[in-house]
Protein backbone atom coordinates (compact mmCIF):
# COMPACT_ATOMS: atom_id res chain seq x y z
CA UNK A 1 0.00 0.00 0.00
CA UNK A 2 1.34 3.76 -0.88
CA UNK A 3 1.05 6.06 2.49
CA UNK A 4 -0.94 8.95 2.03
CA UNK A 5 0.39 12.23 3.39
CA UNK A 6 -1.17 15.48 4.02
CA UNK A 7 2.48 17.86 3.86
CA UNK A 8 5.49 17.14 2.44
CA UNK A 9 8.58 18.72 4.18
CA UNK A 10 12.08 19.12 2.64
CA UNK A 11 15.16 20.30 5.12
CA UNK A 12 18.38 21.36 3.89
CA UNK A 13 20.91 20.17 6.98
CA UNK A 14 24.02 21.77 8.75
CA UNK A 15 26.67 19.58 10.44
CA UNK A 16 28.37 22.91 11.59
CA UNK A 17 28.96 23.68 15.14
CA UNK A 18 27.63 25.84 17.35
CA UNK A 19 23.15 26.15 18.17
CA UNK A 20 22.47 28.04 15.22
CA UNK A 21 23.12 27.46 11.35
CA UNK A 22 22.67 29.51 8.45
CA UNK A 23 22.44 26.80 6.22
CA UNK A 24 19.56 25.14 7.59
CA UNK A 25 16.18 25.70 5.45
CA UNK A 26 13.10 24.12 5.66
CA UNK A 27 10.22 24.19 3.31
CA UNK A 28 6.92 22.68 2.90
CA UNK A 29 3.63 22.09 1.07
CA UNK A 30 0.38 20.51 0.91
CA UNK A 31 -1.39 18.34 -1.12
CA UNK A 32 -2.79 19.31 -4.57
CA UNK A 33 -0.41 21.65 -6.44
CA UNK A 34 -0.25 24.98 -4.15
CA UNK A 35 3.65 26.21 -4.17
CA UNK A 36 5.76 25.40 -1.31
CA UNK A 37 6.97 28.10 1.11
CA UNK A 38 9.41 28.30 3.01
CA UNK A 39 8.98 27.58 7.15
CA UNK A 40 10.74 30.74 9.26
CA UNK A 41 12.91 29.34 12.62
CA UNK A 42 11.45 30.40 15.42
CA UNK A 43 14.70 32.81 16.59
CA UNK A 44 15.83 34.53 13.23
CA UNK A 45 18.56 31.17 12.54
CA UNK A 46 17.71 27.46 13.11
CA UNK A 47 18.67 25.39 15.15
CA UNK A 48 18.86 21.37 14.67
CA UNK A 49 17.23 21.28 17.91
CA UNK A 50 14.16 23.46 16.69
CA UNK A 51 14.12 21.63 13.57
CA UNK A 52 13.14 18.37 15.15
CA UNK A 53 10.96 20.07 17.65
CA UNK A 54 9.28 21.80 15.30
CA UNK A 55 8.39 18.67 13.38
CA UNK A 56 6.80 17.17 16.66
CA UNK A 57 3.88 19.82 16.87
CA UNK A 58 2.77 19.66 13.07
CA UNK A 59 -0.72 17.98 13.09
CA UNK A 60 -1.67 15.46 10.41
CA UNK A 61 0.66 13.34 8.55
CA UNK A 62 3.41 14.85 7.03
CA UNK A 63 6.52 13.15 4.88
CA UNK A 64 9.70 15.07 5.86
CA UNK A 65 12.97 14.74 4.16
CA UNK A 66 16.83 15.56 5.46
CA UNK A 67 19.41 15.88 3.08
CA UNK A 68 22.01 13.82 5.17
CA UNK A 69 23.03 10.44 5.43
CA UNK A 70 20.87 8.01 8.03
CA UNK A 71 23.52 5.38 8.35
CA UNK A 72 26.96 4.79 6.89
CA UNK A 73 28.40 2.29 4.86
CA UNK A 74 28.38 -1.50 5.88
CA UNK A 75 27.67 -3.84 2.85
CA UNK A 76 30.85 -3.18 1.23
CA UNK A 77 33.02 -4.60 4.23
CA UNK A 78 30.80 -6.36 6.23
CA UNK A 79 31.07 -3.83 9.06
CA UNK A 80 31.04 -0.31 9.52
CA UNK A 81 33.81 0.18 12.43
CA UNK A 82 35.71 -1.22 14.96
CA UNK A 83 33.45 -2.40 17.99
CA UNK A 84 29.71 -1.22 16.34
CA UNK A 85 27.87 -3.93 16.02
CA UNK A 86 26.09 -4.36 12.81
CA UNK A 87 22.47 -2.64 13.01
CA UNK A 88 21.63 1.09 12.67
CA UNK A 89 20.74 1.53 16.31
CA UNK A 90 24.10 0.38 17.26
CA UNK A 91 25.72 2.82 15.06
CA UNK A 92 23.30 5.72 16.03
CA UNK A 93 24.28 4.58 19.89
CA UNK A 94 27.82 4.99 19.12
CA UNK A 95 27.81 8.31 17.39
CA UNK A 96 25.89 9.56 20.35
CA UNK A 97 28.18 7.86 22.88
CA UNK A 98 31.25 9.88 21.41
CA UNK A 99 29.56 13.22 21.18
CA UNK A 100 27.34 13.34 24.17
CA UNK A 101 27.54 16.43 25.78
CA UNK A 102 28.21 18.89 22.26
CA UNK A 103 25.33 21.05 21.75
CA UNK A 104 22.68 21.25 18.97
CA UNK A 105 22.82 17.09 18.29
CA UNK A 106 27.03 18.17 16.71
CA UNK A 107 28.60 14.75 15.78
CA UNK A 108 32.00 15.98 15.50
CA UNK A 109 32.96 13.57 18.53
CA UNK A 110 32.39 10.67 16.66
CA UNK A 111 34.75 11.49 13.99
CA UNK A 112 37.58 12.60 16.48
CA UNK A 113 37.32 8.99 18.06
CA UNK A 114 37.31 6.91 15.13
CA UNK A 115 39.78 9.87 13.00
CA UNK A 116 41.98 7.52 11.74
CA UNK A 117 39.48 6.36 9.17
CA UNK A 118 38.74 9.92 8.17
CA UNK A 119 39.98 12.42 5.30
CA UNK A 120 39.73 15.76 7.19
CA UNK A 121 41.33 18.89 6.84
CA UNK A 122 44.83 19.23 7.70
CA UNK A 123 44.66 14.79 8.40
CA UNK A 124 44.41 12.15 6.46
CA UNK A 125 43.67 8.76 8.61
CA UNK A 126 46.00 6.37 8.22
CA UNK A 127 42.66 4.03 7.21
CA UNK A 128 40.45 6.45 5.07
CA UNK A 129 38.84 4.70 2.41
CA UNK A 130 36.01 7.02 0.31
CA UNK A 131 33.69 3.70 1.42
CA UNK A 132 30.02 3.76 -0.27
CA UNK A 133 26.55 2.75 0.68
CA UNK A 134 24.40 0.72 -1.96
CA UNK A 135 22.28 3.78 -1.97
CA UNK A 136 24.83 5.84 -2.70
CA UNK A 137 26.72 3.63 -5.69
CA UNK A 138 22.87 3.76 -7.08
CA UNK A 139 22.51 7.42 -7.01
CA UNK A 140 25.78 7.10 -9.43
CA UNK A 141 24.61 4.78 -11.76
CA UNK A 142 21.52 6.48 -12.59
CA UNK A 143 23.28 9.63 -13.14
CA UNK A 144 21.83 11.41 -9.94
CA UNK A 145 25.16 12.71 -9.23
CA UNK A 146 28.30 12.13 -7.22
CA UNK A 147 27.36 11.02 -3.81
CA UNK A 148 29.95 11.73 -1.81
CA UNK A 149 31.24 8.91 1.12
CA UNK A 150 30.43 9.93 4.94
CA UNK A 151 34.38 9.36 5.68
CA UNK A 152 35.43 12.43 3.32
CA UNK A 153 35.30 15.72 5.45
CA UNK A 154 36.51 18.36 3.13
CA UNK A 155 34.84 20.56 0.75
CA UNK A 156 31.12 21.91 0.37
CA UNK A 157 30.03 18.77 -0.90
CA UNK A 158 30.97 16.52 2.13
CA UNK A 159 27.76 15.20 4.24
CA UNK A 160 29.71 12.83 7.15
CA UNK A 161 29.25 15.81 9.78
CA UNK A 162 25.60 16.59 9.26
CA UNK A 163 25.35 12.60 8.82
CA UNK A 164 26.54 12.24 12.46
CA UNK A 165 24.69 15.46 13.88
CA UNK A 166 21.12 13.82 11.92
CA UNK A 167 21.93 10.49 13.68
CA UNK A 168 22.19 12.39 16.67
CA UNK A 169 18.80 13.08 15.88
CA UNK A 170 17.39 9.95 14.72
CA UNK A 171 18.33 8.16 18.14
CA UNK A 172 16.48 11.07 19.99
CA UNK A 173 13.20 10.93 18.17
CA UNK A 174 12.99 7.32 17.05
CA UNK A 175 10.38 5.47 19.22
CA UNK A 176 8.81 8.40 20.10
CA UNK A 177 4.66 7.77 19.21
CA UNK A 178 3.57 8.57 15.29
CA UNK A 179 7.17 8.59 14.33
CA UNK A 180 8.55 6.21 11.60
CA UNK A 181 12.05 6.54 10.55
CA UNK A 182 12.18 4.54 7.15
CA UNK A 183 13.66 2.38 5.48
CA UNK A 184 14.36 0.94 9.17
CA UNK A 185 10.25 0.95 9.55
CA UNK A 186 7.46 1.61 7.74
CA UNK A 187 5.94 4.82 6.85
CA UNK A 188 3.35 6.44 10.07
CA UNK A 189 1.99 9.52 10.44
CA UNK A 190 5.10 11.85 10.62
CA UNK A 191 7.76 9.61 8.59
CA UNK A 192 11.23 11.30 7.92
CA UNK A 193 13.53 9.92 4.98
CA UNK A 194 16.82 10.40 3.75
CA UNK A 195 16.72 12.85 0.89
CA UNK A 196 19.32 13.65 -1.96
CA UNK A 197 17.93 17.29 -3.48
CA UNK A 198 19.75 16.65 -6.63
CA UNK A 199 17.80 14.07 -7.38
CA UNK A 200 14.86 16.64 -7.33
CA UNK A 201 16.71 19.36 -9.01
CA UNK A 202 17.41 17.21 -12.21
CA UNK A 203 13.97 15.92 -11.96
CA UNK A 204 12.89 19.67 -12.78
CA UNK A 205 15.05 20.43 -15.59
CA UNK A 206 17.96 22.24 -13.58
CA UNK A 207 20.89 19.64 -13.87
CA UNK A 208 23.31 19.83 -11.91
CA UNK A 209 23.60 23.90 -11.82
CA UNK A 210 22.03 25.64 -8.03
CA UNK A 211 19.22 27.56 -8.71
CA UNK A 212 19.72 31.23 -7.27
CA UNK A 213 17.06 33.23 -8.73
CA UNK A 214 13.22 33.52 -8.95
CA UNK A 215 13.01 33.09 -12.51
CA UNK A 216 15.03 29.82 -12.49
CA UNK A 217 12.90 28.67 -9.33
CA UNK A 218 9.72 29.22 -11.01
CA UNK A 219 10.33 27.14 -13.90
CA UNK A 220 11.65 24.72 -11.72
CA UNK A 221 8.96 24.19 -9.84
CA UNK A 222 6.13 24.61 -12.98
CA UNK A 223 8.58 21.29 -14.30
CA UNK A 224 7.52 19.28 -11.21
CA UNK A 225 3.84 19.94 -11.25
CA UNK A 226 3.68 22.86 -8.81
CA UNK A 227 2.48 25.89 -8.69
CA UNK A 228 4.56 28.93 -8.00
CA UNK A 229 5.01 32.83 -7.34
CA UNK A 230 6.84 35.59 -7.38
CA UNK A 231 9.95 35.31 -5.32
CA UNK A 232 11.83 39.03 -4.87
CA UNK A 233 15.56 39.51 -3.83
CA UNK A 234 18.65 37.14 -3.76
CA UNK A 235 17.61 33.26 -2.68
CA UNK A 236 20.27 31.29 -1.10
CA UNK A 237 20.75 27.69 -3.28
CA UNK A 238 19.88 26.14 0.74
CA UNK A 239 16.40 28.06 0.26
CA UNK A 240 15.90 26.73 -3.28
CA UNK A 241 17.30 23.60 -2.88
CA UNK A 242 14.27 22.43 -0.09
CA UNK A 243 11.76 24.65 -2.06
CA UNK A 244 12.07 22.40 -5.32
CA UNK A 245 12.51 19.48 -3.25
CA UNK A 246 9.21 19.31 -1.20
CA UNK A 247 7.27 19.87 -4.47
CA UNK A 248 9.63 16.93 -5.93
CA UNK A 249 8.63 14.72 -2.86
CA UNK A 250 5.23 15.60 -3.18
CA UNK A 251 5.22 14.55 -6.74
CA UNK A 252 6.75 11.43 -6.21
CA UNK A 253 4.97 10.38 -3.24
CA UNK A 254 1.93 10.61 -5.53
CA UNK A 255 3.14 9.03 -8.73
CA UNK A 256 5.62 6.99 -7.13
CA UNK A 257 3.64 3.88 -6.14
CA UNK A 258 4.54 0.65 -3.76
CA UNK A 259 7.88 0.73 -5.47
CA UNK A 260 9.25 3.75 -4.44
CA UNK A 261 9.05 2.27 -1.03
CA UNK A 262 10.15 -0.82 -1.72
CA UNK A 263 13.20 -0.50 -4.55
CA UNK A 264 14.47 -3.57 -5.93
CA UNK A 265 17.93 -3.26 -3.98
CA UNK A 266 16.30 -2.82 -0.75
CA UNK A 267 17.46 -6.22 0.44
CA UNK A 268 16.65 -6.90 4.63
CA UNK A 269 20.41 -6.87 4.83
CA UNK A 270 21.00 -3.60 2.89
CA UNK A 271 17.74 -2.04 5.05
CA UNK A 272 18.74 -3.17 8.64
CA UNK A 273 22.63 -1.82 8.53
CA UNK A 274 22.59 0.74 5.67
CA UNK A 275 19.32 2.28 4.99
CA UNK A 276 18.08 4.25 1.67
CA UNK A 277 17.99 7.43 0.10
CA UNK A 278 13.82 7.78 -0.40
CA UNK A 279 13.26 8.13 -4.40
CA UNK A 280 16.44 6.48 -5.73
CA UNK A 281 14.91 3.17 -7.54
């Protein structure tokens, strides 16, 4: 069966330090074909924190998508690192174990314990290897574009800090009532997935260029179904990346069917330990 929703949500992450981030953005949208808009933060900047509180007041049921990595990669060795046993909520346990105590859900703990196995700035581990999820090597092959690996910290692509800071996350708000963290269970009335925006942003026409101006944004979104508006001033790429991406989620939560929850590669393996970026068949 194909989960009805009644908002889809998309949420452009930070991995950054500190309580507040700039590059957060969140936008949503109903059903039908109204244009999404863009949610403010609560004090002016927001916070990871508010994020995920935010999400547990919204009413209804409501599909909401982070552009960060749920897990990391397993498959490909048979493990993910030394002494995490081989199950998300292990991993999610041990990111949290090293970086209790930093504020704002920051992961950055996790990476100093296990640094050897890390490309960072400055240090190269003596066992970095650019690993990949099955998601990920997918996401390639279909010309999605260049997923980058959770163990390669430098440059603006890199996701393995806002990885750790979502799984952060995760552990806090999984099991809580009405809240389904998928692939690892199945869909319920606020269910967040893993999100790559590019996949949305190709989807509307835009390649793999960052859309930074109204004119761009509107055709964008007209490409995927939506309505749209008149957008004034300068628009961050964070702002139009979740804009196009909710009305891509909506789209494909609607046309999508039983396999967009269920891809062919989704093996139990591949779904207890590594998870799934949500509309990569």
């Amino acid at each position: 069966m194909t989960p009805g929703f009644d908002r889809f949500i998309a949420i452009d992450w930070s991995g950054g330090r500190g309580r507040r981030h700039k590059g957060i953005a969140v936008a949503a949208c109903g059903q039908g074909q109204k244009a999404p808009v863009l949610v403010p933060p609560p004090d002016g900047v927001w916070s990871r924190e508010a994020v995920a509180a935010w999400l547990m007041t919204l009413p209804g049921s409501s599909l909401a998508g982070f552009d960060f990595s749920f897990s990391m990669p397993f498959v490909d060795e048979g493990a993910y690192l030394p002494g995490i046993a081989p199950e998300v909520p292990a991993l999610w346990d041990a990111v949290e174990a090293a970086s209790a105590g930093a504020p704002d859900y920051y992961g950055g703990g996790f990476v100093a314990r296990y640094q050897d196995h890390f490309l960072s700035a400055g240090a190269r581990g003596a066992l970095f290897s650019a690993r990949l999820r099955l998601t990920e090597l997918a996401c390639r092959a279909q010309g999605l574009g260049r997923s980058e690996s959770n163990f390669h910290l430098i440059g603006p692509s890199q996701v393995g800090l806002a990885s750790f800071a979502g799984m952060r996350m995760l552990r806090a708000l999984g099991g809580r009532p009405n809240v389904a963290i998928w692939p690892f269970e199945p869909p319920g009335r606020l269910t967040l997935v893993e999100l790559y925006t590019r996949l949305f942003l190709i989807q509307a026409g835009a390649g793999v260029r960052k859309i930074r101006d109204g004119d761009s944004l509107r055709d964008a979104l007209a490409a995927l179904g939506s309505e749209t508006y008149g957008f004034d001033g300068a628009l961050s790429d964070h702002e139009t990346d979740v804009l196009v991406a909710a009305a891509g989620m909506r789209r494909l939560a609607v046309a999508g069917g039983a396999a967009l929850w269920h891809p062919p590669a989704l093996s139990d393996t591949v779904r207890r330990t590594e998870g799934w970026t949500w509309g990569v068949l």
